[in-house]
PDB file of N, CA and C in Angstrom:
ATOM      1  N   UNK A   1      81.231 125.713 102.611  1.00  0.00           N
ATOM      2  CA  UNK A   1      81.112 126.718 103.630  1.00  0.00           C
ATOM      3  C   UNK A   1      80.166 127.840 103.193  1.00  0.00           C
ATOM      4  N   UNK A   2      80.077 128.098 102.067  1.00  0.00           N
ATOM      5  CA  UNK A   2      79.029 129.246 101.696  1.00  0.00           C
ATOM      6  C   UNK A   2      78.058 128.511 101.499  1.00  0.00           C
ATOM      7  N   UNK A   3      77.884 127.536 101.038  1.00  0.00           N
ATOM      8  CA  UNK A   3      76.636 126.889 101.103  1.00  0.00           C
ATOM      9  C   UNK A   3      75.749 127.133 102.965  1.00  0.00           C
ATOM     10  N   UNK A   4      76.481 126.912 104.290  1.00  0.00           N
ATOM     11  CA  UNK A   4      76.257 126.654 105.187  1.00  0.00           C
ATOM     12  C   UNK A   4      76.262 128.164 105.510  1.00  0.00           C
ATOM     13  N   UNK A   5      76.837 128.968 105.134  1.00  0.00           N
ATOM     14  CA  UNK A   5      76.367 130.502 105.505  1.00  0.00           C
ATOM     15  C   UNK A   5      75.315 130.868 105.145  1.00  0.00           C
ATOM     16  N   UNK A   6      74.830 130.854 103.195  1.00  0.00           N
ATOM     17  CA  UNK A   6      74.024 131.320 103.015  1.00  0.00           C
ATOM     18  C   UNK A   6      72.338 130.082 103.442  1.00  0.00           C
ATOM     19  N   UNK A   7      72.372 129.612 103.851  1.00  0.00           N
ATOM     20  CA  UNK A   7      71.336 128.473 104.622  1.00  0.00           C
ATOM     21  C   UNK A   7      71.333 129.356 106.121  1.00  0.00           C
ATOM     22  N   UNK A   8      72.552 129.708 106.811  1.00  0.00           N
ATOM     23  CA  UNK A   8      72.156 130.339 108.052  1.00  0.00           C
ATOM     24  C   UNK A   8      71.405 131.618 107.986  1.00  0.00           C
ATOM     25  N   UNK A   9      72.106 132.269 107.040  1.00  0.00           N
ATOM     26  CA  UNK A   9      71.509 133.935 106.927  1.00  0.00           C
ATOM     27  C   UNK A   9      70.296 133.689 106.122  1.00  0.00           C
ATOM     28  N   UNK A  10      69.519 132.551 105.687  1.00  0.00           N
ATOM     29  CA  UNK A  10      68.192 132.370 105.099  1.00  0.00           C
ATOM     30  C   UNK A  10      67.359 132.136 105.846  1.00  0.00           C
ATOM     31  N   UNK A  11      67.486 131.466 107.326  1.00  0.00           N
ATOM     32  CA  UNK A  11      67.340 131.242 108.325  1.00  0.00           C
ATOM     33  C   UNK A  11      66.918 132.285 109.455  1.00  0.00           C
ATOM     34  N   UNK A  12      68.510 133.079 109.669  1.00  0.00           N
ATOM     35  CA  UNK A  12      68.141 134.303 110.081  1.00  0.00           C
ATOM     36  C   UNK A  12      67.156 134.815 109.688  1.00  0.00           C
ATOM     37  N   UNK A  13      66.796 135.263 108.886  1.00  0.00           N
ATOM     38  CA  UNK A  13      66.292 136.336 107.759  1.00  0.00           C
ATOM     39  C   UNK A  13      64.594 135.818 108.412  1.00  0.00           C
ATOM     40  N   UNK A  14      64.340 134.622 107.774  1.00  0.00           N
ATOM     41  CA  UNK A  14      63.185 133.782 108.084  1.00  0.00           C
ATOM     42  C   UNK A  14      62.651 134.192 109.347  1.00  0.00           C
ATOM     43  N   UNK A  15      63.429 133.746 110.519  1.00  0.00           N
ATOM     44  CA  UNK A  15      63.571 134.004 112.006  1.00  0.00           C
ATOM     45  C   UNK A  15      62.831 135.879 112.136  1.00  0.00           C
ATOM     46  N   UNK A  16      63.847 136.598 111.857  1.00  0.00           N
ATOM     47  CA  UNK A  16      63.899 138.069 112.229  1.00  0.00           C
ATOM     48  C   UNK A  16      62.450 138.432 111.391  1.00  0.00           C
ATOM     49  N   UNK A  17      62.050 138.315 110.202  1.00  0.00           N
ATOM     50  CA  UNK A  17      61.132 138.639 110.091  1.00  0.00           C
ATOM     51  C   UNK A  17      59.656 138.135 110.048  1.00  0.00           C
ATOM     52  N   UNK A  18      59.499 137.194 110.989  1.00  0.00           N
ATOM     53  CA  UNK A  18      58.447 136.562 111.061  1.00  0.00           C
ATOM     54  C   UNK A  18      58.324 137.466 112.974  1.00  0.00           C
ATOM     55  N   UNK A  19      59.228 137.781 113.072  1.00  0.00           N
ATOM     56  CA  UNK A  19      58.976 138.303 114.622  1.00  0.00           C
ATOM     57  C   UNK A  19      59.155 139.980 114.746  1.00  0.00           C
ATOM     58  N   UNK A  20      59.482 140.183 113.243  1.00  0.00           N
ATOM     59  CA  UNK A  20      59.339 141.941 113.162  1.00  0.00           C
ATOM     60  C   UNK A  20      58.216 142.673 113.239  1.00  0.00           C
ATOM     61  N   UNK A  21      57.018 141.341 112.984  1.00  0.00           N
ATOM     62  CA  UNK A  21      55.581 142.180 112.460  1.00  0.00           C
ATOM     63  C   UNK A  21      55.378 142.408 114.550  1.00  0.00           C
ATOM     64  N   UNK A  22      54.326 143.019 115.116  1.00  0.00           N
ATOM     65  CA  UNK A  22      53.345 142.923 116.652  1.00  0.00           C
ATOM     66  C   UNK A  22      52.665 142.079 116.391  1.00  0.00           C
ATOM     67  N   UNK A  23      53.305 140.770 117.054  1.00  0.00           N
ATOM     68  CA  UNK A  23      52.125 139.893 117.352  1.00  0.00           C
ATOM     69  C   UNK A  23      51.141 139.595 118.287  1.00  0.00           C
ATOM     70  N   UNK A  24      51.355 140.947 118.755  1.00  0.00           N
ATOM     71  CA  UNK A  24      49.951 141.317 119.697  1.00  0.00           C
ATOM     72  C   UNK A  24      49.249 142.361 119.011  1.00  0.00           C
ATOM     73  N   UNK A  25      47.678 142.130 119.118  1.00  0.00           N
ATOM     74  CA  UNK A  25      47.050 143.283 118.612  1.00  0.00           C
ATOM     75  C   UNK A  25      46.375 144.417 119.388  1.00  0.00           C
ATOM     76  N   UNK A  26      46.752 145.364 119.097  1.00  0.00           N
ATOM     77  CA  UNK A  26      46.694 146.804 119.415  1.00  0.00           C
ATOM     78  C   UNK A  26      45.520 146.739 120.050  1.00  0.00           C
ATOM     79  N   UNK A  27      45.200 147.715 121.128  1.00  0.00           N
ATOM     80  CA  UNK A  27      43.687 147.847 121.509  1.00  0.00           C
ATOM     81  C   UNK A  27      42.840 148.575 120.308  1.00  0.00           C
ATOM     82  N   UNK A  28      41.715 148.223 120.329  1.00  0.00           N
ATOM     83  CA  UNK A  28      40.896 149.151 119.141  1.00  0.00           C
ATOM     84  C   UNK A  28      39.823 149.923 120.013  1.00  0.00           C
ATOM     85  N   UNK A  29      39.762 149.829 121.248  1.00  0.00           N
ATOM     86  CA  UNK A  29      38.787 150.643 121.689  1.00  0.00           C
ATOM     87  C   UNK A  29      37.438 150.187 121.454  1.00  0.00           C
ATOM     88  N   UNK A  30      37.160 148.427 121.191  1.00  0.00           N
ATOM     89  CA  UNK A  30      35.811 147.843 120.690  1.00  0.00           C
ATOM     90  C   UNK A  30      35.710 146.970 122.113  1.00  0.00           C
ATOM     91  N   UNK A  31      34.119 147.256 122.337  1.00  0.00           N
ATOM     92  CA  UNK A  31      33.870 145.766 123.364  1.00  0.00           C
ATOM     93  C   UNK A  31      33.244 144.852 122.348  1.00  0.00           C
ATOM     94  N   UNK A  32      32.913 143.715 123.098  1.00  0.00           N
ATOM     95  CA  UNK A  32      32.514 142.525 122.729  1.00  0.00           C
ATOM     96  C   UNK A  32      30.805 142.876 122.950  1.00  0.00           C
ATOM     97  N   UNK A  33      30.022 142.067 122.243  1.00  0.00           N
ATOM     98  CA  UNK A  33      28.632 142.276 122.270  1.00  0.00           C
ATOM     99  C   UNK A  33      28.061 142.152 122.708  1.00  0.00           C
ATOM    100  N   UNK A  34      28.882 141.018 123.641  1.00  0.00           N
ATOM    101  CA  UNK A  34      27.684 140.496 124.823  1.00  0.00           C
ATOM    102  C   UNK A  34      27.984 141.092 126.274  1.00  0.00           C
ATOM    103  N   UNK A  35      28.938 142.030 126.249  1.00  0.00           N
ATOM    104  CA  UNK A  35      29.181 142.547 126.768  1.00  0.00           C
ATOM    105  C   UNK A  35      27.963 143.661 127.162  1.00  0.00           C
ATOM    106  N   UNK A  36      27.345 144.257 126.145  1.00  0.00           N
ATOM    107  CA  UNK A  36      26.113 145.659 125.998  1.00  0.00           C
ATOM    108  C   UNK A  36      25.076 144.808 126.304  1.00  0.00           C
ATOM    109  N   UNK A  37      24.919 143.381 126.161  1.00  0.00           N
ATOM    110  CA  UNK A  37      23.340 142.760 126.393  1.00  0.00           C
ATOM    111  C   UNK A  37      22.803 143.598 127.506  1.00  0.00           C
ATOM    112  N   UNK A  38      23.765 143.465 128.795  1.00  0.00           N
ATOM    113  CA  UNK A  38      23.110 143.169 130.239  1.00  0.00           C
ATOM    114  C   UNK A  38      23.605 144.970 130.350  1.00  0.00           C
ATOM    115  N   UNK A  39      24.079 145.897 129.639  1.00  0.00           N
ATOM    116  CA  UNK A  39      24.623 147.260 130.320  1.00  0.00           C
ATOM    117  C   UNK A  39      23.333 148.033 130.490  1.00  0.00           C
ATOM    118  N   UNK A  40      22.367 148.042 129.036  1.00  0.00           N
ATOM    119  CA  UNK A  40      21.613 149.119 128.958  1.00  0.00           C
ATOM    120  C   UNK A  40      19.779 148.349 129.750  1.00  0.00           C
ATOM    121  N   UNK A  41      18.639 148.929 130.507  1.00  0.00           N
ATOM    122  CA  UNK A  41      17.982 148.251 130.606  1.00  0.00           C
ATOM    123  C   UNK A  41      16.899 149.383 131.338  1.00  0.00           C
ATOM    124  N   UNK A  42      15.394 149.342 130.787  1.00  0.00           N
ATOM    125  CA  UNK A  42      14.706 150.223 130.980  1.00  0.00           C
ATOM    126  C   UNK A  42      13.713 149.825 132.136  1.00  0.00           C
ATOM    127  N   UNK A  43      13.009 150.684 132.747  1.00  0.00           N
ATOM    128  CA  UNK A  43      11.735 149.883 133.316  1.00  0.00           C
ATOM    129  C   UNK A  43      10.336 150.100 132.968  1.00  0.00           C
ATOM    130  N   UNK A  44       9.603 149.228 133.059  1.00  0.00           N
ATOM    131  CA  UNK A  44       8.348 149.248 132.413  1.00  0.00           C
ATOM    132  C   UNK A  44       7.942 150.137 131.582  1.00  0.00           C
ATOM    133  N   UNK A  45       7.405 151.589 132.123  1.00  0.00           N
ATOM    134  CA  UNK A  45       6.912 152.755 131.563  1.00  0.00           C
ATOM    135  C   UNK A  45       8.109 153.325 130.327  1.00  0.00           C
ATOM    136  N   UNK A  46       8.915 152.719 130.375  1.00  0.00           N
ATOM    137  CA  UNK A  46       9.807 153.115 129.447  1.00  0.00           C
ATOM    138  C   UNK A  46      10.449 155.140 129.871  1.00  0.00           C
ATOM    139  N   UNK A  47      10.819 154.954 131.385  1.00  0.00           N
ATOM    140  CA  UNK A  47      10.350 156.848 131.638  1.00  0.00           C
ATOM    141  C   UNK A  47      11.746 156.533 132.185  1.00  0.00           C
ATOM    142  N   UNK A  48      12.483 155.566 132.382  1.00  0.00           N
ATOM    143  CA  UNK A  48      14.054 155.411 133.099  1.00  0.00           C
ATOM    144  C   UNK A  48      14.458 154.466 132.503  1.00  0.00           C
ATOM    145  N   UNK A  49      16.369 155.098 132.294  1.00  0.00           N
ATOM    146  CA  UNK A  49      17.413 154.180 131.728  1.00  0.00           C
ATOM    147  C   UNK A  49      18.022 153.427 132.763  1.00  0.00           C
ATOM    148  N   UNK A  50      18.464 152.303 133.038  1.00  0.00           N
ATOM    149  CA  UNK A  50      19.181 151.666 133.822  1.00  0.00           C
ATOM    150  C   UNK A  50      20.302 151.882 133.030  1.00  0.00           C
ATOM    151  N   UNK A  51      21.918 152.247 133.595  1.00  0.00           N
ATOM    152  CA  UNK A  51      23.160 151.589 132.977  1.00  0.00           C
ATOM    153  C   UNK A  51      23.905 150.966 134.204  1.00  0.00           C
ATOM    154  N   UNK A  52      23.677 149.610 133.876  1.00  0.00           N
ATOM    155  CA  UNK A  52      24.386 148.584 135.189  1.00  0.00           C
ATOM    156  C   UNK A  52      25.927 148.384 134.770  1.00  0.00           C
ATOM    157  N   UNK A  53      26.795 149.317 135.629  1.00  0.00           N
ATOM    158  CA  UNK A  53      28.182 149.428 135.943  1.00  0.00           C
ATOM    159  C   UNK A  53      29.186 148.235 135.830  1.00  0.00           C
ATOM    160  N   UNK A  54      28.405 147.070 136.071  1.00  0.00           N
ATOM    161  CA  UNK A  54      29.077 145.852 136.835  1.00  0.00           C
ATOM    162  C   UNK A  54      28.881 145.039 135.021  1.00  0.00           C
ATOM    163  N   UNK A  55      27.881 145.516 134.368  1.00  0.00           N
ATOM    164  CA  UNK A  55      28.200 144.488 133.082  1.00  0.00           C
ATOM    165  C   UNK A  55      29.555 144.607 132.605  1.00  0.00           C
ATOM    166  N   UNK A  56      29.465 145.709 132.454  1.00  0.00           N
ATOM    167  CA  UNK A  56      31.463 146.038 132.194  1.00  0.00           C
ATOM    168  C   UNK A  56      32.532 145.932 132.906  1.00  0.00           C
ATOM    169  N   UNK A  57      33.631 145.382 131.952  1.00  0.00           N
ATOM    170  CA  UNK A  57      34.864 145.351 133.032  1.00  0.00           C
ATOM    171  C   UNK A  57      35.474 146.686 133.177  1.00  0.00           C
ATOM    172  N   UNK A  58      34.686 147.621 132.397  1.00  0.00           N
ATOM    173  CA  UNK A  58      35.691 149.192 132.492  1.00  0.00           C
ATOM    174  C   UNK A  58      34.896 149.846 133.463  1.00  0.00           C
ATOM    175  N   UNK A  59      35.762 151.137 134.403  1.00  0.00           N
ATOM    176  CA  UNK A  59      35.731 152.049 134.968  1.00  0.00           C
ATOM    177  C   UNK A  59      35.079 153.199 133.952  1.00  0.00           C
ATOM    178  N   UNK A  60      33.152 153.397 134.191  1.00  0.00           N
ATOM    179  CA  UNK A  60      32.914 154.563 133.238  1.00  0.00           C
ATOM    180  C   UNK A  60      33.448 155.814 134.140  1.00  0.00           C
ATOM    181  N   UNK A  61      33.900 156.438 133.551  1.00  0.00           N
ATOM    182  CA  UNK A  61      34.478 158.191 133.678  1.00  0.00           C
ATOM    183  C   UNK A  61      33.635 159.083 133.104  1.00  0.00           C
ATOM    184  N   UNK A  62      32.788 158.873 132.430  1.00  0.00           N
ATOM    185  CA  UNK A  62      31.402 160.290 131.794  1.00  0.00           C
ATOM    186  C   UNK A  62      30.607 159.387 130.746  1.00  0.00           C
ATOM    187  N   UNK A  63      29.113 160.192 130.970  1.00  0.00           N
ATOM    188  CA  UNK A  63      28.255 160.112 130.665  1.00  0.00           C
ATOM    189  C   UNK A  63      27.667 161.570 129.943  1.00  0.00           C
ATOM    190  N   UNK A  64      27.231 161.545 128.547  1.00  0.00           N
ATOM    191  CA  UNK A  64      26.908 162.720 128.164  1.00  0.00           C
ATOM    192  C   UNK A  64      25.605 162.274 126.889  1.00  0.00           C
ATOM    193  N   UNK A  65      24.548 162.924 126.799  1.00  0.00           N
ATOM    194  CA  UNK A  65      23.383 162.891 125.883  1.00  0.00           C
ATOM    195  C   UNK A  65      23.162 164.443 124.945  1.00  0.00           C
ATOM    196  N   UNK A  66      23.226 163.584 123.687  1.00  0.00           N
ATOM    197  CA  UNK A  66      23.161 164.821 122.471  1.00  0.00           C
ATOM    198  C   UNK A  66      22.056 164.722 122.085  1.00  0.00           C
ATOM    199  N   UNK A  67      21.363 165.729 121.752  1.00  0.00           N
ATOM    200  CA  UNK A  67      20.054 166.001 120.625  1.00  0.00           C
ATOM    201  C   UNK A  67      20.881 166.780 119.840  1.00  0.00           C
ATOM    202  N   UNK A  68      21.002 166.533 118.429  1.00  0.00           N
ATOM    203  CA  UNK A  68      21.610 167.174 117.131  1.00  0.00           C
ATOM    204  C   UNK A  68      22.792 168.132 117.735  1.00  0.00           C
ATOM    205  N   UNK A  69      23.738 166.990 117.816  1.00  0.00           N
ATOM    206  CA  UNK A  69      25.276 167.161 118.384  1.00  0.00           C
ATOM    207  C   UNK A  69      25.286 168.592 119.477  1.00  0.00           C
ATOM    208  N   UNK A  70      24.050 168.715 120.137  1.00  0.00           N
ATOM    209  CA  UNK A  70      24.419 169.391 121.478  1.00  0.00           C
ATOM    210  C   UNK A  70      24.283 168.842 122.440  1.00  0.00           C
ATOM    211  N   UNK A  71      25.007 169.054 123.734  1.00  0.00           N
ATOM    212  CA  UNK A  71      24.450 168.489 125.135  1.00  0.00           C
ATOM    213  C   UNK A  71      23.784 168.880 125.449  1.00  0.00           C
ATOM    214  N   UNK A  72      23.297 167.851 126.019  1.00  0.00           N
ATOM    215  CA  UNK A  72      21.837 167.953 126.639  1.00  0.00           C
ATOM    216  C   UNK A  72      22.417 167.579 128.247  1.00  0.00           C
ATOM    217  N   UNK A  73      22.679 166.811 128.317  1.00  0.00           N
ATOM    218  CA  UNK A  73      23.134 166.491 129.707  1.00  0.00           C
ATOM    219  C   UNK A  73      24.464 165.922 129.580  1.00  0.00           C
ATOM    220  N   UNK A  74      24.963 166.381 130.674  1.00  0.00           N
ATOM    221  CA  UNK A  74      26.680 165.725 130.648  1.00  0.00           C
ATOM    222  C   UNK A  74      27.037 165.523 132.499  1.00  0.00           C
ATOM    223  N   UNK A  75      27.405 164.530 132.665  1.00  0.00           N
ATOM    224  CA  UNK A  75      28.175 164.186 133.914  1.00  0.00           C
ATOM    225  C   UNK A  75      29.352 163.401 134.425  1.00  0.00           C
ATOM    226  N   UNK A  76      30.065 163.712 135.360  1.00  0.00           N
ATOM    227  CA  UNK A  76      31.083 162.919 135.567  1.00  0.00           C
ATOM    228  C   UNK A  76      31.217 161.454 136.130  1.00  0.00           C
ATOM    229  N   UNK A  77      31.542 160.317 135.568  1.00  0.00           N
ATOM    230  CA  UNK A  77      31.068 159.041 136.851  1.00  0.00           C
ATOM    231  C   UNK A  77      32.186 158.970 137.017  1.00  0.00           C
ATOM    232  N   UNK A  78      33.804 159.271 137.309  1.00  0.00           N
ATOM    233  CA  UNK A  78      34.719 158.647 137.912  1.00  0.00           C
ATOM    234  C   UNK A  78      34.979 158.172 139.028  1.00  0.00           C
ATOM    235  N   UNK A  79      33.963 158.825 140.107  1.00  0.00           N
ATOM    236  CA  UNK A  79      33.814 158.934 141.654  1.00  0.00           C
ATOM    237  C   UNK A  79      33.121 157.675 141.825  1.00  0.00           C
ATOM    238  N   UNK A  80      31.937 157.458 140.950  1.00  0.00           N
ATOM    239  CA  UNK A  80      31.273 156.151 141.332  1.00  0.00           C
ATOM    240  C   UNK A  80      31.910 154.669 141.398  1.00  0.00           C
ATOM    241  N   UNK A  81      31.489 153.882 142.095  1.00  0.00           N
ATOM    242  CA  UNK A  81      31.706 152.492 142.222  1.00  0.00           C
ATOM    243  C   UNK A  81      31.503 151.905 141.439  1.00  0.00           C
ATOM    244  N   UNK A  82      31.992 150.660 140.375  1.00  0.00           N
ATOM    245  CA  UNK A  82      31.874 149.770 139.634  1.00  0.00           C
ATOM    246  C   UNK A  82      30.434 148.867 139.142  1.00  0.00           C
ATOM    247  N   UNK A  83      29.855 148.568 140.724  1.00  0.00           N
ATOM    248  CA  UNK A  83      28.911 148.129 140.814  1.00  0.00           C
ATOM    249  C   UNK A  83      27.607 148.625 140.874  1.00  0.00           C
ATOM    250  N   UNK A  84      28.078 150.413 140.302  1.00  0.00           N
ATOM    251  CA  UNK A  84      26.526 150.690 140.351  1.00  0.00           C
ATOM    252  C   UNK A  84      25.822 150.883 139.351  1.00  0.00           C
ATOM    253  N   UNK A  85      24.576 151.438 139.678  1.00  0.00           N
ATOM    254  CA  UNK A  85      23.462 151.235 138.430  1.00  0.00           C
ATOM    255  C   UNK A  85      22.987 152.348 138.475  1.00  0.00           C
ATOM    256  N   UNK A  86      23.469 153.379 137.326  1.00  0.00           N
ATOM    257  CA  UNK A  86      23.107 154.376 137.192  1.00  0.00           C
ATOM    258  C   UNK A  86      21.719 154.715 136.644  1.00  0.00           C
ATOM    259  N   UNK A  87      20.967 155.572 136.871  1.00  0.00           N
ATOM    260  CA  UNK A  87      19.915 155.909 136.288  1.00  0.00           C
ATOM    261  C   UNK A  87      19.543 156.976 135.384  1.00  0.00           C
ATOM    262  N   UNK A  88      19.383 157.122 134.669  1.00  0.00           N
ATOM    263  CA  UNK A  88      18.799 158.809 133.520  1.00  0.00           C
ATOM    264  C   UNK A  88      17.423 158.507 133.564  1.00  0.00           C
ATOM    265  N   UNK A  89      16.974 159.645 133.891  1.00  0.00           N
ATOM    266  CA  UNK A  89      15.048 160.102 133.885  1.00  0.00           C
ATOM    267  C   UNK A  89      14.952 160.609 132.036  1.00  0.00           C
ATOM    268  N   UNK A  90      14.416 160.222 131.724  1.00  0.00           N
ATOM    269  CA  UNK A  90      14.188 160.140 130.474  1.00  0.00           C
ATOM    270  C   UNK A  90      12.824 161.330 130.393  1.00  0.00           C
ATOM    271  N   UNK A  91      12.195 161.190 131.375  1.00  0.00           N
ATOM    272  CA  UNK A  91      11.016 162.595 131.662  1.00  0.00           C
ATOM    273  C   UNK A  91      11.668 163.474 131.394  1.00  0.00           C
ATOM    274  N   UNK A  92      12.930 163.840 131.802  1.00  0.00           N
ATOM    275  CA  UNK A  92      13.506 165.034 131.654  1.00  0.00           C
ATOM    276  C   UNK A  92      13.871 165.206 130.172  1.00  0.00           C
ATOM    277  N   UNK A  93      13.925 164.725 129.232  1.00  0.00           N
ATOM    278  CA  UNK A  93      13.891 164.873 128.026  1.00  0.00           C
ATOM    279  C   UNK A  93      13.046 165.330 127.331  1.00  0.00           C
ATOM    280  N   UNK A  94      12.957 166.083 126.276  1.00  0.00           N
ATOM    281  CA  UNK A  94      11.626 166.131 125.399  1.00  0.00           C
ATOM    282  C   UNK A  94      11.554 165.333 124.520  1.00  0.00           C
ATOM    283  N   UNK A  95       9.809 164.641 123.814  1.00  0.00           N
ATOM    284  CA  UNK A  95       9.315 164.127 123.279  1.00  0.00           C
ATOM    285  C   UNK A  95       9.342 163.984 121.942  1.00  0.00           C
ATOM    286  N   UNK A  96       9.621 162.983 121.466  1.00  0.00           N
ATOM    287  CA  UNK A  96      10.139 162.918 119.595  1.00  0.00           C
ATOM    288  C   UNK A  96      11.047 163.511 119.378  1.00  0.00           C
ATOM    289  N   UNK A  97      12.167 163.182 119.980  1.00  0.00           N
ATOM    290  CA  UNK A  97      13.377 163.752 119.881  1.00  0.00           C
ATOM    291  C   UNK A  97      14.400 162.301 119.445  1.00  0.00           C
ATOM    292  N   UNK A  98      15.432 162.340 118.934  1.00  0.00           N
ATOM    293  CA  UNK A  98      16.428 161.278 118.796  1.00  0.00           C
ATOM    294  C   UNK A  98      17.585 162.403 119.651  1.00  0.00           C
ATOM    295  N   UNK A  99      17.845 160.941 120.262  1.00  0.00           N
ATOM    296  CA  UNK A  99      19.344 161.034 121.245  1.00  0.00           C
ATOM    297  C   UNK A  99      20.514 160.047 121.334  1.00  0.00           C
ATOM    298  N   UNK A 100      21.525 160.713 121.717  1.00  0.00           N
ATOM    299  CA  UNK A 100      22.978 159.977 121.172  1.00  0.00           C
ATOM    300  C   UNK A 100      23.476 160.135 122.930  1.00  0.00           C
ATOM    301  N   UNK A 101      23.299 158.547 123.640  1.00  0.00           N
ATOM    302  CA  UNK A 101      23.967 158.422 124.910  1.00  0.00           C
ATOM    303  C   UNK A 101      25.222 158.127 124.869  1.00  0.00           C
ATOM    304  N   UNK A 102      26.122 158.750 125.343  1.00  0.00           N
ATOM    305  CA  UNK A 102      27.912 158.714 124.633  1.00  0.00           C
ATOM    306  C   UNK A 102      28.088 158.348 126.192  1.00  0.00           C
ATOM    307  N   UNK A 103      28.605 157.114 126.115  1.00  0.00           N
ATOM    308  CA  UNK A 103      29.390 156.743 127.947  1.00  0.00           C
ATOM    309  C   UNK A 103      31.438 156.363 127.212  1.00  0.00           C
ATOM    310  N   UNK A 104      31.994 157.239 128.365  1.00  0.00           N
ATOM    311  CA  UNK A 104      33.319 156.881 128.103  1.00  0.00           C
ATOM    312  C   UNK A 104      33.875 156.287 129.213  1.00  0.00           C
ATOM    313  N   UNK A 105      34.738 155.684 129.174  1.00  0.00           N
ATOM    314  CA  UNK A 105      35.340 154.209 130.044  1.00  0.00           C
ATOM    315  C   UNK A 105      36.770 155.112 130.253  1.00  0.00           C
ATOM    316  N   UNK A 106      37.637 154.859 131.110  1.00  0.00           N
ATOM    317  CA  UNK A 106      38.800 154.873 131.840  1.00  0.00           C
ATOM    318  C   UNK A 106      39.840 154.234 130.809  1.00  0.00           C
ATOM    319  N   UNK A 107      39.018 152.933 129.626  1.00  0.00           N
ATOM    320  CA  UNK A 107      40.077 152.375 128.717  1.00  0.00           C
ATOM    321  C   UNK A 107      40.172 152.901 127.653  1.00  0.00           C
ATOM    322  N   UNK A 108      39.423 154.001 127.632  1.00  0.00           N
ATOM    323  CA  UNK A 108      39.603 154.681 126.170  1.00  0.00           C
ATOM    324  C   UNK A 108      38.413 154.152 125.197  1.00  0.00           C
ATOM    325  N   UNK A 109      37.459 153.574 125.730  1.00  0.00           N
ATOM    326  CA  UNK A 109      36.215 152.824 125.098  1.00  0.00           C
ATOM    327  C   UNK A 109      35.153 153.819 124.899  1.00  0.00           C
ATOM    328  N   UNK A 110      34.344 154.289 124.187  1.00  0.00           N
ATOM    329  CA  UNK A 110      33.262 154.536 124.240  1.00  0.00           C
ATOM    330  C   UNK A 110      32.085 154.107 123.446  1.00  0.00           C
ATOM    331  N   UNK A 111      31.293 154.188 124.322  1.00  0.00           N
ATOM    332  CA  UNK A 111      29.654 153.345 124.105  1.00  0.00           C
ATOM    333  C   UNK A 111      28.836 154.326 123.099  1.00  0.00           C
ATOM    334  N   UNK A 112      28.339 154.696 122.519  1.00  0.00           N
ATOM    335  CA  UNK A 112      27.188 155.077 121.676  1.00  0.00           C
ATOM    336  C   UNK A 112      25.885 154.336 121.905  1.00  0.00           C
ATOM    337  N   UNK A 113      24.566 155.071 122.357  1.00  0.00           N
ATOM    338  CA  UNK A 113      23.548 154.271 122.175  1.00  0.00           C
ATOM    339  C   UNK A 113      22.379 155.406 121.602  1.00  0.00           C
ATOM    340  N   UNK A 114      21.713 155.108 120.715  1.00  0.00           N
ATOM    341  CA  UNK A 114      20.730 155.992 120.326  1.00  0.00           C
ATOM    342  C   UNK A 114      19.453 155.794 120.424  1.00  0.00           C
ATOM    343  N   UNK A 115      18.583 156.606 120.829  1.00  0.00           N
ATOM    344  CA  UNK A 115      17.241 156.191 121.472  1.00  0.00           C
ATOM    345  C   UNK A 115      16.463 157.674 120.998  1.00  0.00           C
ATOM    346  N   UNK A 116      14.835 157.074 120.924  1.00  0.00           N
ATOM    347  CA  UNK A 116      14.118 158.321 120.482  1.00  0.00           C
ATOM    348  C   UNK A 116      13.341 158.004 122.022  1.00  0.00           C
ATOM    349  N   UNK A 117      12.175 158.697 122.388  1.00  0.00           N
ATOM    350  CA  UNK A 117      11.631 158.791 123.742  1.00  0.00           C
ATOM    351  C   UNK A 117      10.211 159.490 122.211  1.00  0.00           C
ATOM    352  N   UNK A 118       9.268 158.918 122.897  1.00  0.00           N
ATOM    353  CA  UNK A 118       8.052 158.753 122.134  1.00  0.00           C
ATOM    354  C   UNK A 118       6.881 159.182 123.351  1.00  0.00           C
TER     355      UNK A 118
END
């Protein structure tokens, strides 16, 4: 009989902690890569950003551009539709500058993209 107890409670034991760890994993707040292929996209003259809404499955909520961690421009997209394709005039920037395009998502995601304008 103790033989058949201690075999159950080895059992138990086995059981309970193989299901103590989350065997789901946590969000990390990362997209997938191929996800950014189709988001970011310029046109010719290189003078406008496309960000196409619809590559992502997230709801963007803001858009904001730093030159040496200040804003430069900041706006709200929560109002917009999924499917749209936002634009930034890049004219409106100044020249030989590096910039940090920060887009944040509804999932707690945010995008980083860094670009100089030449």
């Amino acid at each position: 009989m103790n033989l058949r107890t201690l075999v159950f409670a080895t059992c138990m034991f086995c059981s309970l902690s193989s299901f103590a760890g989350n065997p789901t994993t946590p969000p990390t707040g990362t997209v997938p890569a191929s996800e950014f292929s189709k988001l970011f996209f310029s046109d010719y003259d290189n003078t406008l950003l496309f960000i196409d809404f619809a590559a992502m499955s997230s709801q963007f909520t803001k858009i904001s551009i730093f030159q040496n961690n200040t804003i430069v421009m900041e706006e709200d997209l929560s109002d917009l539709l999924p499917s749209t394709i936002y634009e930034v005039n890049l004219d409106q920037l100044n020249k030989s500058n590096t910039y940090v395009l920060k887009l944040e998502t509804a999932d707690g995601v945010t995008i980083n993209k860094e670009f100089v304008i030449n």
